[in-house]
Each structure stands twice: as structure tokens, then as C-alpha cells.
Protein backbone atom coordinates (compact mmCIF):
# COMPACT_ATOMS: atom_id res chain seq x y z
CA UNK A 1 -15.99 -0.22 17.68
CA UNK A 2 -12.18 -0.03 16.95
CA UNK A 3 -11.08 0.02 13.19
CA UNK A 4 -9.13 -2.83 12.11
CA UNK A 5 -7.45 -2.47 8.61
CA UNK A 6 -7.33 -5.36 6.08
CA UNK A 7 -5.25 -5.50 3.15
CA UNK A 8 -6.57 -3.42 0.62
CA UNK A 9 -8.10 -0.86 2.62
CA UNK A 10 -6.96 2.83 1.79
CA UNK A 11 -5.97 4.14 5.15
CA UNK A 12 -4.90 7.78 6.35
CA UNK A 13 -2.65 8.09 9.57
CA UNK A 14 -2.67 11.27 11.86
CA UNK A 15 1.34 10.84 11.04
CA UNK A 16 0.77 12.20 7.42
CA UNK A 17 1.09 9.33 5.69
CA UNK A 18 -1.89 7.96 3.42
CA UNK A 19 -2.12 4.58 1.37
CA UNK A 20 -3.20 1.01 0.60
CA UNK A 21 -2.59 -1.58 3.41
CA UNK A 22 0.12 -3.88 1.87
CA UNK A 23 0.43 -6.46 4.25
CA UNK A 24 -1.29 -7.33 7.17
CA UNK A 25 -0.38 -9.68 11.10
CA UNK A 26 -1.19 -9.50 14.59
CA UNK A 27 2.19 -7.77 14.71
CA UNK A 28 1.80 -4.50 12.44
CA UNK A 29 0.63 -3.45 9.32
CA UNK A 30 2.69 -2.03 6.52
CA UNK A 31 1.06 0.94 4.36
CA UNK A 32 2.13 1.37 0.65
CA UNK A 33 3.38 5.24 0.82
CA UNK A 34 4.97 5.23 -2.75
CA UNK A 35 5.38 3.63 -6.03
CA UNK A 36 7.71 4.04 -8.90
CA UNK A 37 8.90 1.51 -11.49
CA UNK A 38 12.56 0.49 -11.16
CA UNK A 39 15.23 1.17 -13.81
CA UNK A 40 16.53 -0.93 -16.25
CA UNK A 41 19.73 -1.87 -14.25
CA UNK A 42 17.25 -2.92 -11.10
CA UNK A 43 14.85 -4.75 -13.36
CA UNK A 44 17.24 -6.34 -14.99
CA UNK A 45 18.68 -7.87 -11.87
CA UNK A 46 14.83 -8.83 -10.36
CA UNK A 47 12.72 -9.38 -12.41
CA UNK A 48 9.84 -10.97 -10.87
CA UNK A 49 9.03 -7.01 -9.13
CA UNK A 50 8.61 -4.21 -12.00
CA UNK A 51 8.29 -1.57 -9.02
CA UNK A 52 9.94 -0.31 -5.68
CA UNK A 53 7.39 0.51 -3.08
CA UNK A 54 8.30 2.72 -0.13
CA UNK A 55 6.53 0.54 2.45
CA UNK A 56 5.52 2.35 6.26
CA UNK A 57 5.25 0.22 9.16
CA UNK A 58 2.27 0.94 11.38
CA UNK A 59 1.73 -1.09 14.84
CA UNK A 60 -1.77 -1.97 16.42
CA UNK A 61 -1.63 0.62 19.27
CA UNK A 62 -1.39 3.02 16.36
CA UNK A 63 -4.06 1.56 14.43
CA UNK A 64 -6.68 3.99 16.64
CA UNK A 65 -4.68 6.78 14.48
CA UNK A 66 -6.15 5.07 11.32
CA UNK A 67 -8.82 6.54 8.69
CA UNK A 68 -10.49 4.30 6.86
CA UNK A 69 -10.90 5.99 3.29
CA UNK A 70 -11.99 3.29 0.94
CA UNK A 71 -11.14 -0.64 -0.17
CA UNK A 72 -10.55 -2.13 -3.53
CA UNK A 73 -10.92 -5.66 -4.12
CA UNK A 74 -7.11 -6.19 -5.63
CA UNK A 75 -3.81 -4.40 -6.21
CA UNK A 76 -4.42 -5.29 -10.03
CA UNK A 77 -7.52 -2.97 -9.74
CA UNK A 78 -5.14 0.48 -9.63
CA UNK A 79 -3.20 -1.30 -12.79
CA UNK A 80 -6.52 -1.74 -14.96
CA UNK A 81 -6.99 1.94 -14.46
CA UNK A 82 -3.44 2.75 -14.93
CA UNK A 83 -3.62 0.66 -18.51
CA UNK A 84 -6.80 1.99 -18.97
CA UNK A 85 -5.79 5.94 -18.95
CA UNK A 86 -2.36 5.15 -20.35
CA UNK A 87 -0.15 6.19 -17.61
């Protein structure tokens, strides 16, 4: 049986890149590779989005490359933990 990723899912690729699944179609997947908050200048212009994500774009045929590491049930599960340790 194939691996499909679903958002939420930390995935490794054979590529060297590593992170959550972000978003999720038939068409591709993107792959959350970074995050950093924005500056003030950027926040102040947007801001519904506190942080720029470095997003990687990863197409079914590649999906076979995939590692399935682990899932978490919500992006706002990382944040508890970030609040949590004081980051």
C-alpha cells in the first residue's frame, strides 16, 4: 500500500526536505519547510498572518519519495507547546 499524506502529517522527502503537510489536492501537496514571524513593517501591512512560511511543492508521482514521520491533530498543537516552553 502506497502512502498518501494528509494535512498534518510530518513527512520526510528523499529531496532533503522534512515538514508538516500544509495543504493538500489531487494536484500536489505543499510541505511547510520553514517558519519565522514577520517584522513589524510586514505585520503591520497583513495582519491577519503573524508568520512567513517557506512552503515546498511536492506532486503525487513524488509522493512514493514520502516518509511518514508522525501526525498532529492541528497546527495550533506546535503553538501550545511553543507558549508552553516560552519560545
Amino acid at each position: 500500500m502506497t502512502y498518501e499524506p494528509q494535512v498534518n502529517d510530518y513527512v520526510k522527502w528523499k529531496k532533503g526536505v522534512e515538514g508538516w503537510v500544509y495543504f493538500k489536492d489531487k494536484e500536489y501537496i505543499t510541505i511547510e519547510y520553514s517558519v519565522r514571524p514577520k517584522d513589524e513593517v510586514n505585520l503591520e501591512c497583513c495582519p491577519i498572518h503573524r508568520n512567513e512560511r517557506l512552503l515546498v511543492v511536492c506532486y503525487p508521482e513524488q509522493w512514493k519519495e514520502l516518509e511518514y514521520v508522525k501526525s498532529r491533530k492541528s497546527v495550533y498543537e506546535e503553538e501550545k507547546k511553543c507558549l508552553a516552553i516560552a519560545c
